[in-house]
N, C-alpha and C. Protein backbone atom coordinates (compact mmCIF):
# COMPACT_ATOMS: atom_id res chain seq x y z
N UNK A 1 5.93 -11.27 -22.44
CA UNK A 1 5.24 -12.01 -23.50
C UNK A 1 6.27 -12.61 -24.44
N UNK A 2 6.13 -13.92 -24.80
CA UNK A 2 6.60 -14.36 -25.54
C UNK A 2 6.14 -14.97 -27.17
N UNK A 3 6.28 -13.94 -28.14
CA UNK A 3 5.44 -13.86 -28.80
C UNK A 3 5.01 -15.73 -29.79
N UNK A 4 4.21 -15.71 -30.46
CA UNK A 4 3.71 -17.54 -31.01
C UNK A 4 5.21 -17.06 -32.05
N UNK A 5 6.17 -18.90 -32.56
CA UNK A 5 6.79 -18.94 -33.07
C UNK A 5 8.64 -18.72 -32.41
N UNK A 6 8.06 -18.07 -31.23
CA UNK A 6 9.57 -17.75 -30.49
C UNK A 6 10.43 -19.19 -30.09
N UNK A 7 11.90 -19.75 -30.03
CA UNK A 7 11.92 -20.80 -30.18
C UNK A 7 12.49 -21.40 -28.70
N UNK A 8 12.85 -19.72 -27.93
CA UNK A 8 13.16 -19.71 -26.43
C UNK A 8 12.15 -18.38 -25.26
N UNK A 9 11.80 -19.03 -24.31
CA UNK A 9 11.03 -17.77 -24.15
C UNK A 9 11.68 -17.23 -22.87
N UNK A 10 10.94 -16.46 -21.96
CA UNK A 10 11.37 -15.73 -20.70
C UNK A 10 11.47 -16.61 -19.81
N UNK A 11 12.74 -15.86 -19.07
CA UNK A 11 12.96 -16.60 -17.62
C UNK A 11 12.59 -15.69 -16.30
N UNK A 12 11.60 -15.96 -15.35
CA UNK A 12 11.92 -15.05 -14.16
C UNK A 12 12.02 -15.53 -12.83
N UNK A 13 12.94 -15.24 -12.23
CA UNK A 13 13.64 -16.07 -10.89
C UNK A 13 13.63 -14.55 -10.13
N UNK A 14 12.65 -14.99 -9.12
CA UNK A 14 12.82 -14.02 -7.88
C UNK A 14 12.61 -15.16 -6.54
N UNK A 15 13.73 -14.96 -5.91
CA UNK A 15 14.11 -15.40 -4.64
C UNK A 15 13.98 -14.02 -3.41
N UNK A 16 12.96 -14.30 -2.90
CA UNK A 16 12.47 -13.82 -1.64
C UNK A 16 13.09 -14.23 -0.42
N UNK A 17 13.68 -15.02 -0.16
CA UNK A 17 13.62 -15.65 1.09
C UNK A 17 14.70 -14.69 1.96
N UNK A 18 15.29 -13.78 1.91
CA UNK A 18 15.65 -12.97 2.84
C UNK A 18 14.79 -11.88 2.75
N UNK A 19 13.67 -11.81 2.40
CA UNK A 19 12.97 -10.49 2.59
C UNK A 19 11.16 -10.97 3.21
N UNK A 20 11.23 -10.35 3.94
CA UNK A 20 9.32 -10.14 4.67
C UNK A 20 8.55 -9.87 4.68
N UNK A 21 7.20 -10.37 4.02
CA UNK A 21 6.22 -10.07 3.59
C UNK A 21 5.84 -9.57 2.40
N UNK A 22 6.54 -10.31 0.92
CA UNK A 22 6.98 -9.84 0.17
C UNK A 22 5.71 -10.51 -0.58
N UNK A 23 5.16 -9.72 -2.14
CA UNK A 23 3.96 -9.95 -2.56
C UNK A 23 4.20 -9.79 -4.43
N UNK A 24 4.19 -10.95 -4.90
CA UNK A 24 4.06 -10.54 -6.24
C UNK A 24 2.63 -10.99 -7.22
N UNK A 25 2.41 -9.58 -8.14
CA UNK A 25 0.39 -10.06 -7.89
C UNK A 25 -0.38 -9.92 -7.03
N UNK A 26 -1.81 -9.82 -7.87
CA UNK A 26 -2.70 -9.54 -6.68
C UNK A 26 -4.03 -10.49 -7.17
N UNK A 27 -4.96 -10.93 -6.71
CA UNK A 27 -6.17 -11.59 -6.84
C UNK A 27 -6.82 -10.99 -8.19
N UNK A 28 -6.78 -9.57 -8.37
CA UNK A 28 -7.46 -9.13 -9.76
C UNK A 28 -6.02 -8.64 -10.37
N UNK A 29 -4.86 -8.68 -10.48
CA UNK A 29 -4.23 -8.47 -11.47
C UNK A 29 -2.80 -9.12 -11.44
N UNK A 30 -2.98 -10.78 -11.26
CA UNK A 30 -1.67 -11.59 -11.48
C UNK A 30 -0.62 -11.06 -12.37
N UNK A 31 0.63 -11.63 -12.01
CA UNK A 31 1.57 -11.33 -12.76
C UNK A 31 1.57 -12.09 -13.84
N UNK A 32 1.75 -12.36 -15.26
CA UNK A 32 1.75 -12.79 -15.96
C UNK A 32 2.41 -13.18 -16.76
N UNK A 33 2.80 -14.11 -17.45
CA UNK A 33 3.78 -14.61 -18.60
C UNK A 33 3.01 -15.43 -19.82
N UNK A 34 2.76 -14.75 -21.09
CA UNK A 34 1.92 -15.02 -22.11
C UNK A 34 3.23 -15.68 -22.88
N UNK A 35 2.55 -16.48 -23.74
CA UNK A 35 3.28 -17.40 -24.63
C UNK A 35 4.13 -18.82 -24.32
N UNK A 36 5.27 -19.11 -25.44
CA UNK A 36 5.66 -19.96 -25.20
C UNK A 36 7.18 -20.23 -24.56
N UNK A 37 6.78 -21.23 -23.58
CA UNK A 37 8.60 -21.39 -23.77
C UNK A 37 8.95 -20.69 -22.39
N UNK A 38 8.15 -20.30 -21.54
CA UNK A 38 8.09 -19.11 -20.28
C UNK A 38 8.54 -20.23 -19.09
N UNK A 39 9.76 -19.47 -18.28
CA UNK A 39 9.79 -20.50 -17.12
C UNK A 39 10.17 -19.67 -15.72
N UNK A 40 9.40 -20.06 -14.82
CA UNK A 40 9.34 -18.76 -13.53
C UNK A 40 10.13 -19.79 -12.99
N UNK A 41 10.68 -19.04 -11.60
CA UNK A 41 11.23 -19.97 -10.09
C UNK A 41 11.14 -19.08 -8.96
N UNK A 42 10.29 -19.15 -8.46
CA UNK A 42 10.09 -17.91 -7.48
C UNK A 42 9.92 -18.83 -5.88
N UNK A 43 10.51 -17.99 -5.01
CA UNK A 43 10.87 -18.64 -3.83
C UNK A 43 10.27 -17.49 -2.75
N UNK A 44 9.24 -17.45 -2.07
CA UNK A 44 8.50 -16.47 -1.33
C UNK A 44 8.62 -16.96 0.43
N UNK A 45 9.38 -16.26 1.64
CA UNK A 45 9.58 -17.23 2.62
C UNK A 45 9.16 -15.98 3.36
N UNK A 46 8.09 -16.19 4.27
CA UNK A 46 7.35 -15.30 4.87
C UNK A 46 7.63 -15.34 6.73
N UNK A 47 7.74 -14.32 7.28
CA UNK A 47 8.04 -14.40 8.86
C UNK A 47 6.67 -14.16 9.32
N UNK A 48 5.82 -14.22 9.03
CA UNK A 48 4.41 -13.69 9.64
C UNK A 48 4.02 -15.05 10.53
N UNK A 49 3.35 -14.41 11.73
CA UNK A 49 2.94 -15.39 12.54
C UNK A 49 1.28 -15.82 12.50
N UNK A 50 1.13 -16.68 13.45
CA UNK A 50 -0.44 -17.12 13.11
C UNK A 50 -0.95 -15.94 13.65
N UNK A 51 -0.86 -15.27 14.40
CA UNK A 51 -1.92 -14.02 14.57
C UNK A 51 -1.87 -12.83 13.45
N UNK A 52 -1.06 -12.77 12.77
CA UNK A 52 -0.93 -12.31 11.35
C UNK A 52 -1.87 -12.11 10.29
N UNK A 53 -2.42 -10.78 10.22
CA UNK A 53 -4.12 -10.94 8.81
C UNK A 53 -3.31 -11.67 7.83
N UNK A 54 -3.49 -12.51 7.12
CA UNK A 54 -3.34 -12.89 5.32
C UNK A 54 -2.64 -12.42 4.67
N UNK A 55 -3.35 -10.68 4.51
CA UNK A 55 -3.18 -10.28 3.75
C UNK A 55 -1.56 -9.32 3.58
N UNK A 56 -1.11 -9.63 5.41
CA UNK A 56 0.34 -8.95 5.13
C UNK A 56 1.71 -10.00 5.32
N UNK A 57 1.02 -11.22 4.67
CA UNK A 57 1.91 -12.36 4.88
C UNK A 57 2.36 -12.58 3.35
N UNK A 58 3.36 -13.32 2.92
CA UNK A 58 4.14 -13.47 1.66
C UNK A 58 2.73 -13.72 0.69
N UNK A 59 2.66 -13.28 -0.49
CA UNK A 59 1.58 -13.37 -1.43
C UNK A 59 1.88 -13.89 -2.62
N UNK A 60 1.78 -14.60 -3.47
CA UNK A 60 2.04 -14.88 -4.94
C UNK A 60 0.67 -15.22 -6.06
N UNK A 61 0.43 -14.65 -6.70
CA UNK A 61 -0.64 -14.93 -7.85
C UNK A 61 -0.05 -14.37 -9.26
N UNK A 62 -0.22 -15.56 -9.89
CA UNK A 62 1.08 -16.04 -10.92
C UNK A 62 0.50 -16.86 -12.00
N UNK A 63 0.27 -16.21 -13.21
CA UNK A 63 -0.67 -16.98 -14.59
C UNK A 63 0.45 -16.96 -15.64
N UNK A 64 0.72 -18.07 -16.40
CA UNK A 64 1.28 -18.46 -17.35
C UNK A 64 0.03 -19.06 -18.38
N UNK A 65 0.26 -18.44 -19.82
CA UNK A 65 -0.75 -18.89 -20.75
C UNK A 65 -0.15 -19.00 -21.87
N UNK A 66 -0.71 -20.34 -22.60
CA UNK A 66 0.15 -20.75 -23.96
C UNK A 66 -1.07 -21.26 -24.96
N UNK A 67 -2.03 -20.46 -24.85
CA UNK A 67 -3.33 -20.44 -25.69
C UNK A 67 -3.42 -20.25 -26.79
N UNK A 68 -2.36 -19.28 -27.14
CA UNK A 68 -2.25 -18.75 -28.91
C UNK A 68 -2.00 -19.68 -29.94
N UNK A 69 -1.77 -19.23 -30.75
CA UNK A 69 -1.23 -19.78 -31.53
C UNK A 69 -0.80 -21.63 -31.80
N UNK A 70 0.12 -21.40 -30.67
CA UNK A 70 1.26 -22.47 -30.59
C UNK A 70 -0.10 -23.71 -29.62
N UNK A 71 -0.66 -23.76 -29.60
CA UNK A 71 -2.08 -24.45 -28.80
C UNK A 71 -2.86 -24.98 -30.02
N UNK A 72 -3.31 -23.96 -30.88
CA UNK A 72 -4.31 -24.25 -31.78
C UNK A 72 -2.64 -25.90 -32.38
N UNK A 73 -1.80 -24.99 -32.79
CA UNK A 73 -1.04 -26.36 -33.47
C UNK A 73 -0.55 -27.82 -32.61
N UNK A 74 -0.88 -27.77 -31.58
CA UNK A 74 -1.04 -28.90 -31.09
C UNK A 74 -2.40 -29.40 -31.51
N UNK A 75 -3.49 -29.06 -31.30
CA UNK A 75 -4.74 -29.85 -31.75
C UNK A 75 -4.62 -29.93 -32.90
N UNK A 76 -3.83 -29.41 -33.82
CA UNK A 76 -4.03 -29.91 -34.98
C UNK A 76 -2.63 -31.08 -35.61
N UNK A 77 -2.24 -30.92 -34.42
CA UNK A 77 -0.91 -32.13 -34.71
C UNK A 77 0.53 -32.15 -35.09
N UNK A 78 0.38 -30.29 -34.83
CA UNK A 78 1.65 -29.96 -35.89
C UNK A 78 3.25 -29.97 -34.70
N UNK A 79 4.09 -30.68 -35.39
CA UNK A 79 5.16 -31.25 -34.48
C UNK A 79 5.99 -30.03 -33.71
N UNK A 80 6.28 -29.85 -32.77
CA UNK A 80 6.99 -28.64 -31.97
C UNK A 80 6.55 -27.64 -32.08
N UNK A 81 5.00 -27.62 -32.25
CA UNK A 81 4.47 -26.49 -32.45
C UNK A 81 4.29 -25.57 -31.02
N UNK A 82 3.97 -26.08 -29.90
CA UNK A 82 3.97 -25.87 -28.68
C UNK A 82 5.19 -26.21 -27.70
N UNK A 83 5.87 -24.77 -27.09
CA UNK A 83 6.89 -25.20 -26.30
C UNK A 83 6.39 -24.68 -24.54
N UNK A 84 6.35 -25.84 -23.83
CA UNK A 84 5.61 -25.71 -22.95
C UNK A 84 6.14 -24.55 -21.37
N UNK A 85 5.46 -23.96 -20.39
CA UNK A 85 5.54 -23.28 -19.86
C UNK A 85 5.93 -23.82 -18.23
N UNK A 86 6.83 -23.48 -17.77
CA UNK A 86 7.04 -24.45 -16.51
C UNK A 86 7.28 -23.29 -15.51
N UNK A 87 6.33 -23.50 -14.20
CA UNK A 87 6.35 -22.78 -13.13
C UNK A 87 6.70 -23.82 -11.99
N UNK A 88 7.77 -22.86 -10.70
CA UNK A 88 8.30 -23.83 -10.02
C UNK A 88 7.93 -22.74 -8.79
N UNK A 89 7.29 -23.21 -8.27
CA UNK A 89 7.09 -22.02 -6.62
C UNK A 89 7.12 -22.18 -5.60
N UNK A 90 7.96 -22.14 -4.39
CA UNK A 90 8.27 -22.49 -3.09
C UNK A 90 7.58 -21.23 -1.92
N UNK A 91 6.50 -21.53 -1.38
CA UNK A 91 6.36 -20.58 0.08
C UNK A 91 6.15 -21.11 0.96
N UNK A 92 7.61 -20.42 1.92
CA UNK A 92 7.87 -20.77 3.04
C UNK A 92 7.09 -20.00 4.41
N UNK A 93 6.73 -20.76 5.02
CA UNK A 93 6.06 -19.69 6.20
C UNK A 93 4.48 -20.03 5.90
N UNK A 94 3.58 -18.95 6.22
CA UNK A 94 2.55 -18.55 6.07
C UNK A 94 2.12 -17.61 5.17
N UNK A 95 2.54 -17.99 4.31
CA UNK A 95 2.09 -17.58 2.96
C UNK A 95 1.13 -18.43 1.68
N UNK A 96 1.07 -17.10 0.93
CA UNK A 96 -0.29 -18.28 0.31
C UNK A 96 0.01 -17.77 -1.34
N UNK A 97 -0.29 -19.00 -2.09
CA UNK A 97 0.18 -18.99 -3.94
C UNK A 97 -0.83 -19.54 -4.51
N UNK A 98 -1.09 -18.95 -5.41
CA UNK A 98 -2.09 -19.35 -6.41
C UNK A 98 -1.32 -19.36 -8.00
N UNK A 99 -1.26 -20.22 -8.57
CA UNK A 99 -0.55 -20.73 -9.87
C UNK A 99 -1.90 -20.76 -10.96
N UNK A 100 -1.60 -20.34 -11.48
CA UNK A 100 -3.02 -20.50 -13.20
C UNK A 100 -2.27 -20.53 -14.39
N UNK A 101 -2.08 -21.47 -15.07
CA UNK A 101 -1.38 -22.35 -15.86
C UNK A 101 -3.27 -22.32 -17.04
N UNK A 102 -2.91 -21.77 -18.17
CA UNK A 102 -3.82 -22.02 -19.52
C UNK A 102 -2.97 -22.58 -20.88
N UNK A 103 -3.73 -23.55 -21.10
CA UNK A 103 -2.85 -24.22 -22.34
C UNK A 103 -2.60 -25.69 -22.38
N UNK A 104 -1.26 -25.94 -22.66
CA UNK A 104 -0.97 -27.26 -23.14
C UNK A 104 0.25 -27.12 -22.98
N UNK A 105 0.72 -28.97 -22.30
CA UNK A 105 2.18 -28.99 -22.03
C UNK A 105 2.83 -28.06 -20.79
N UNK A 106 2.02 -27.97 -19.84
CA UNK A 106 2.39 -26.46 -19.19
C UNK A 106 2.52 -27.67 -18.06
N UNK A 107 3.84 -27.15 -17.33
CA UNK A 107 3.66 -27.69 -15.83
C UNK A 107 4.43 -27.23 -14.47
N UNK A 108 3.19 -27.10 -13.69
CA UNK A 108 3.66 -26.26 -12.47
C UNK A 108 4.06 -27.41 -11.25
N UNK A 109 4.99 -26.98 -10.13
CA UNK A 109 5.26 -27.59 -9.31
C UNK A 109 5.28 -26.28 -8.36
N UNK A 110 4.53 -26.79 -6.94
CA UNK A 110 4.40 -25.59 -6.00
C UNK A 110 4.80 -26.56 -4.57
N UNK A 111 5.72 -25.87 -3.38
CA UNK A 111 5.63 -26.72 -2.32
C UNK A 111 5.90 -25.75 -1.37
N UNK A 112 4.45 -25.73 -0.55
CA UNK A 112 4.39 -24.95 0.31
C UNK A 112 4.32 -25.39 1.78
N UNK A 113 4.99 -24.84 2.56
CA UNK A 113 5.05 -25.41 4.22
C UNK A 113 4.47 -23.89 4.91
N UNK A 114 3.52 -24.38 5.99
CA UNK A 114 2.90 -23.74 6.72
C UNK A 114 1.92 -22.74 6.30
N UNK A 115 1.75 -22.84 4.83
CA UNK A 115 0.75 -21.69 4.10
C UNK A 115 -0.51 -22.55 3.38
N UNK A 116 -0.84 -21.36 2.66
CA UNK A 116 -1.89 -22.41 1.70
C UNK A 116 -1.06 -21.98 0.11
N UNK A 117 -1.63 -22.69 -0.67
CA UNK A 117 -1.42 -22.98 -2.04
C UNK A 117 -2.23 -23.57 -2.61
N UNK A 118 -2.32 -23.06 -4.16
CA UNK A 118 -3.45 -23.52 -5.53
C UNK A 118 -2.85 -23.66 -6.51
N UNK A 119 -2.97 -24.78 -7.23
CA UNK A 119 -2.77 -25.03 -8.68
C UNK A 119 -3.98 -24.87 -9.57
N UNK A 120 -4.44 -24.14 -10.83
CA UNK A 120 -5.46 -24.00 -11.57
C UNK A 120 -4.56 -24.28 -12.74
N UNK A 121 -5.37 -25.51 -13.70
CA UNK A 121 -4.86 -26.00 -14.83
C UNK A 121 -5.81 -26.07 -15.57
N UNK A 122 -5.94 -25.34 -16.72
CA UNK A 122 -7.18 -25.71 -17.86
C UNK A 122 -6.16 -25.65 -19.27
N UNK A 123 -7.00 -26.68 -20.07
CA UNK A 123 -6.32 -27.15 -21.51
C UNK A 123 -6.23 -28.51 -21.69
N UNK A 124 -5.14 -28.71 -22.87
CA UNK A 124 -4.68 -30.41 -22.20
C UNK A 124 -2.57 -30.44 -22.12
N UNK A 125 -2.52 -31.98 -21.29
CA UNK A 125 -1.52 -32.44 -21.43
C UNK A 125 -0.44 -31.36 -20.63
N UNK A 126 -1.51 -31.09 -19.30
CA UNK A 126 -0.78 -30.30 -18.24
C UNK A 126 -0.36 -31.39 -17.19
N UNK A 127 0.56 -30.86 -16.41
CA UNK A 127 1.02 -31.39 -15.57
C UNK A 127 1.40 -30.77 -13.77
N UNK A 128 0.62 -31.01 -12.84
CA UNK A 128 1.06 -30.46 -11.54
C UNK A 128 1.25 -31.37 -10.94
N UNK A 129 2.21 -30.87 -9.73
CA UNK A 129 3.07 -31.35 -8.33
C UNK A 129 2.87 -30.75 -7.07
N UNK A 130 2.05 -31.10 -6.37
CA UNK A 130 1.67 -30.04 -4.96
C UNK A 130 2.20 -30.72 -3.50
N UNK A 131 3.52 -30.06 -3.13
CA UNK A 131 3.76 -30.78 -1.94
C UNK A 131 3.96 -29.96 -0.88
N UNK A 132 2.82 -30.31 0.39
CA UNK A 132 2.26 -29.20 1.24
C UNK A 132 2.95 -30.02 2.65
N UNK A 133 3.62 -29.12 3.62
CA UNK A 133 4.07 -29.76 4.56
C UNK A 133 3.80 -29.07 5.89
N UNK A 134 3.82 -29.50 7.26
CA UNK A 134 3.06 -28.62 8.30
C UNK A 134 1.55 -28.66 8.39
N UNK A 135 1.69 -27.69 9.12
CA UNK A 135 -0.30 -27.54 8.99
C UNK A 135 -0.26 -26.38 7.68
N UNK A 136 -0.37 -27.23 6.61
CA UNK A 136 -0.34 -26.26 4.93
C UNK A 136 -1.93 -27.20 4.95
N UNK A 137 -2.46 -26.21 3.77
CA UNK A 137 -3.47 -26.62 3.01
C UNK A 137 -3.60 -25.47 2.02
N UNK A 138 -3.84 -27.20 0.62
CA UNK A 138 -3.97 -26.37 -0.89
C UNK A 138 -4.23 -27.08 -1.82
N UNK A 139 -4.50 -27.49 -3.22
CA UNK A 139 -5.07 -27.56 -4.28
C UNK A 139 -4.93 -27.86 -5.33
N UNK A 140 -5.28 -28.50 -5.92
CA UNK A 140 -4.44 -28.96 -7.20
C UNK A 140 -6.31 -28.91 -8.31
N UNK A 141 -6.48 -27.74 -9.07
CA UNK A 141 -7.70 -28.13 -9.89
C UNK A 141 -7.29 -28.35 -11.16
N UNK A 142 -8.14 -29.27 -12.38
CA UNK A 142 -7.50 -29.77 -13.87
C UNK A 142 -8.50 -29.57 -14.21
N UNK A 143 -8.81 -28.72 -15.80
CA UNK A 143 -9.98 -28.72 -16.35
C UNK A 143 -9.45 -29.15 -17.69
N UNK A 144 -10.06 -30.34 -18.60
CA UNK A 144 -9.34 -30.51 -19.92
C UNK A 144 -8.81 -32.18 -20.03
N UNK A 145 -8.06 -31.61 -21.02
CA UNK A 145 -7.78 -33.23 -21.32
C UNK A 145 -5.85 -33.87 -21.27
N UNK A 146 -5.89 -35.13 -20.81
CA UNK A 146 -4.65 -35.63 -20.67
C UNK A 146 -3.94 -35.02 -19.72
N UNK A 147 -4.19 -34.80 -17.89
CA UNK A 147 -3.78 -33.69 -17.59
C UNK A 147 -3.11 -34.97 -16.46
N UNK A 148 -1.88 -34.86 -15.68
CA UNK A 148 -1.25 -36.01 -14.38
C UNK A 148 -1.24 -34.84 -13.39
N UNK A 149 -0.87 -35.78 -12.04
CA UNK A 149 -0.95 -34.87 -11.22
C UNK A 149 0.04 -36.09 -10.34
N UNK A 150 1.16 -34.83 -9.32
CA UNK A 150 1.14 -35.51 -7.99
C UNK A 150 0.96 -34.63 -6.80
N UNK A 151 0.86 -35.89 -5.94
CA UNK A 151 0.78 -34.65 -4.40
C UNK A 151 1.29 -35.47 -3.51
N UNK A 152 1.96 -35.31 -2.82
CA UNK A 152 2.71 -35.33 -1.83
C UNK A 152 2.20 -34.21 -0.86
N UNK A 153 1.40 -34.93 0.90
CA UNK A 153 0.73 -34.38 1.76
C UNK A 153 1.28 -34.49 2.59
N UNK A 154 2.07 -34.24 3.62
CA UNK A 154 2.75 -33.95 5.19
C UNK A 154 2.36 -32.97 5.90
N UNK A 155 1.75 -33.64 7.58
CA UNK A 155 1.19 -32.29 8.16
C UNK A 155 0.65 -32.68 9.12
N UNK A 156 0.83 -31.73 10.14
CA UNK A 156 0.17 -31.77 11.59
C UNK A 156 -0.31 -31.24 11.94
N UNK A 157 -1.69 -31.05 12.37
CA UNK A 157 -2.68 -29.81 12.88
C UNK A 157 -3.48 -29.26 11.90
N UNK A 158 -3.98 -29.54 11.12
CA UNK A 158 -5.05 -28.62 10.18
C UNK A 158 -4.78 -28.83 9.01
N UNK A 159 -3.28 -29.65 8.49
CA UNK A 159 -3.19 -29.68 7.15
C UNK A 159 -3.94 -30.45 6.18
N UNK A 160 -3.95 -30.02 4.90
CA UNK A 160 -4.92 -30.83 3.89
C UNK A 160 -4.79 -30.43 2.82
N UNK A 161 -5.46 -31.24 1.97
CA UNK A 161 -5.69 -31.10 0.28
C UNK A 161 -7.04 -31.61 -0.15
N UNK A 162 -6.83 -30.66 -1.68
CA UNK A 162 -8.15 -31.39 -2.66
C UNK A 162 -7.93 -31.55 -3.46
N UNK A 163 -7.77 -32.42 -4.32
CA UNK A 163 -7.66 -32.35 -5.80
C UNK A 163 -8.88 -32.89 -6.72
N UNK A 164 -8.99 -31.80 -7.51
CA UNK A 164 -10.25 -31.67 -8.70
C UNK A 164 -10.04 -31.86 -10.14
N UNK A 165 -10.58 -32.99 -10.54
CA UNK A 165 -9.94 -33.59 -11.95
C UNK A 165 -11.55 -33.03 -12.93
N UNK A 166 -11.31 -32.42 -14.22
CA UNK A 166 -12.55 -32.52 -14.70
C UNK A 166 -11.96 -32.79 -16.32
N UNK A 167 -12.45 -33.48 -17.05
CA UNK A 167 -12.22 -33.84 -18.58
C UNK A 167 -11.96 -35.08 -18.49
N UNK A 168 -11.18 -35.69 -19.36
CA UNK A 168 -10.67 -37.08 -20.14
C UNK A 168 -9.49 -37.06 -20.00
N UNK A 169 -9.22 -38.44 -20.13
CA UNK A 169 -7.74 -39.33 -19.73
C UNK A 169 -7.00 -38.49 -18.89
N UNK A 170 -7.79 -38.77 -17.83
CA UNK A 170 -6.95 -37.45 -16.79
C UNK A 170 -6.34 -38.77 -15.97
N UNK A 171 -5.19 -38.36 -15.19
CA UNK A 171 -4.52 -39.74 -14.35
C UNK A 171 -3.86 -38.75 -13.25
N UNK A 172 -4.49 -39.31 -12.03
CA UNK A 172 -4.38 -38.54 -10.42
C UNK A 172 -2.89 -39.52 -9.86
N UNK A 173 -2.11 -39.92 -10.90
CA UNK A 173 -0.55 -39.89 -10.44
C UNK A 173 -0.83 -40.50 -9.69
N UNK A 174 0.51 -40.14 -8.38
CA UNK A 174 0.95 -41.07 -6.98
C UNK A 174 0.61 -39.39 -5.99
N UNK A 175 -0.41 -39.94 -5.09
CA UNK A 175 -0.53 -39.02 -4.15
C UNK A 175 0.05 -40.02 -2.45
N UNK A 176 0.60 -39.30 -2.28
CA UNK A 176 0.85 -39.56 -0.82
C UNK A 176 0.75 -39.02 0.09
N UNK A 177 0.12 -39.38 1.26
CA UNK A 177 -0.23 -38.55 2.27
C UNK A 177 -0.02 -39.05 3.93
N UNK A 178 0.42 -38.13 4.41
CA UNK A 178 0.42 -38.52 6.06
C UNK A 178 0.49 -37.19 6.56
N UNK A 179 -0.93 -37.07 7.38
CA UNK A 179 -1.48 -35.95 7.51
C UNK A 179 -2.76 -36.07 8.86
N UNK A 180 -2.82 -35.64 9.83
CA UNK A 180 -4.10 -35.41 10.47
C UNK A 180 -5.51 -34.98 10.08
N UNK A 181 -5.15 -33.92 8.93
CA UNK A 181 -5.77 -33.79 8.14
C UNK A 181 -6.78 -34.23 7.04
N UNK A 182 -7.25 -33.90 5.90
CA UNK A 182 -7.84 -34.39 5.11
C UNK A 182 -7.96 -34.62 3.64
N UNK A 183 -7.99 -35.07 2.98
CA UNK A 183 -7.36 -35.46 1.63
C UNK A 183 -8.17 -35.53 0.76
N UNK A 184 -9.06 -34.59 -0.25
CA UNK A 184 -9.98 -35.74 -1.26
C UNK A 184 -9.83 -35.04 -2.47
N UNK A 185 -10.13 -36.36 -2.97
CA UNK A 185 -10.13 -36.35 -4.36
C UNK A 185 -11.17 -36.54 -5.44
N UNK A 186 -11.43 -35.80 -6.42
CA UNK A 186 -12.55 -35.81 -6.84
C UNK A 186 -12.46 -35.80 -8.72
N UNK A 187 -13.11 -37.20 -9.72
CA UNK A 187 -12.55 -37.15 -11.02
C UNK A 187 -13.80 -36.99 -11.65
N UNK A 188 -14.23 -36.27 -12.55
CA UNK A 188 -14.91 -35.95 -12.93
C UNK A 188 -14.65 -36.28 -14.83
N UNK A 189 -14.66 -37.72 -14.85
CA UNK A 189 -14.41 -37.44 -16.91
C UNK A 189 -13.77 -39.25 -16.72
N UNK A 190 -13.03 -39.35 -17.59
CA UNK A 190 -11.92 -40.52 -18.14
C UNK A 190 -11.21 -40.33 -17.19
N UNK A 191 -10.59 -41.55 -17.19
CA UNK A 191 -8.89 -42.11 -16.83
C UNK A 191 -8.11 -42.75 -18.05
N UNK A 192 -7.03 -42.57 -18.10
CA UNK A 192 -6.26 -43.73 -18.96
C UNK A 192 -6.50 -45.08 -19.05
């Protein structure tokens, strides 16, 4: 936790990629980083094959929140009041990440090959990057206001995306895709 007012916050870098089947978080009790100023880099590279359950393949569920304090003073205008939260997550293999980003100014970038992956963004003036390669499929959802997005789609055999825009002056970026797969997009509010 990084408490409201802090002017640098936590760093956590875990690199997986020489280890197998490695899991940080769980569906009911993500790992977490509260406050401001928080910046992960986590690199999860999984050997599990397609006959492999899910559930013993590389795992990540991972919430960053900047709701307190330092949030309310952005809506109210106050200058550097909010220092934003940046998550960067790579799974390799058949593995699967779920990112939950609450707040403002927060922005995740996830790029996953051969797994699935989720971005969950609620607040405003967030920002995600989802670039899925192989037969990957995963997600990019925005709830709120002023929120960009990109995606970058590569993939053969089953791969795909969705991306879910809901609020105002939301802007669905540059998505690119070349994929067998399937792609949609869905805006629900404003554009710029």
């Amino acid at each position: 936790e990084s408490p409201p007012g802090t002017t640098d916050g936590n760093n956590f870098l875990s690199d997986q990629t020489l280890a197998n089947y490695s899991s940080i978080g769980t569906n009911s009790s993500p790992a977490l980083q509260s406050g401001t100023g928080n910046k992960a880099d986590i690199t999860i590279k999984s050997k599990c094959s397609i006959s492999s359950p899910a559930a013993t393949c590389g795992y990540l569920a991972f919430t960053q929140d900047n709701t307190g304090a330092g949030l309310e003073g952005v809506l109210t205008g106050a200058p550097g009041a909010l220092l934003s939260n940046y998550a960067k997550v790579t799974i390799d293999g058949l593995g699967t990440a779920a990112i939950l980003q609450h707040g403002g100014n927060n922005s995740a970038t996830l790029e996953v090959v051969d797994g699935h992956g989720d971005i969950t963004q609620t607040g405003l003036d967030n920002k995600a990057t989802l670039t899925l390669a192989s037969a990957t499929t995963g997600s990019i959802e925005q709830r709120g206001i002023t929120h960009r997005v990109g995606m970058n789609v590569i993939g053969v055999g089953g791969g795909g995306a969705t991306l879910t825009q809901i609020g105002s002056n939301l802007d669905a970026g540059t998505i690119s895709v070349s994929t067998t797969g399937s792609v949609a997009v869905f805006t629900y509010g404003s554009s710029p």
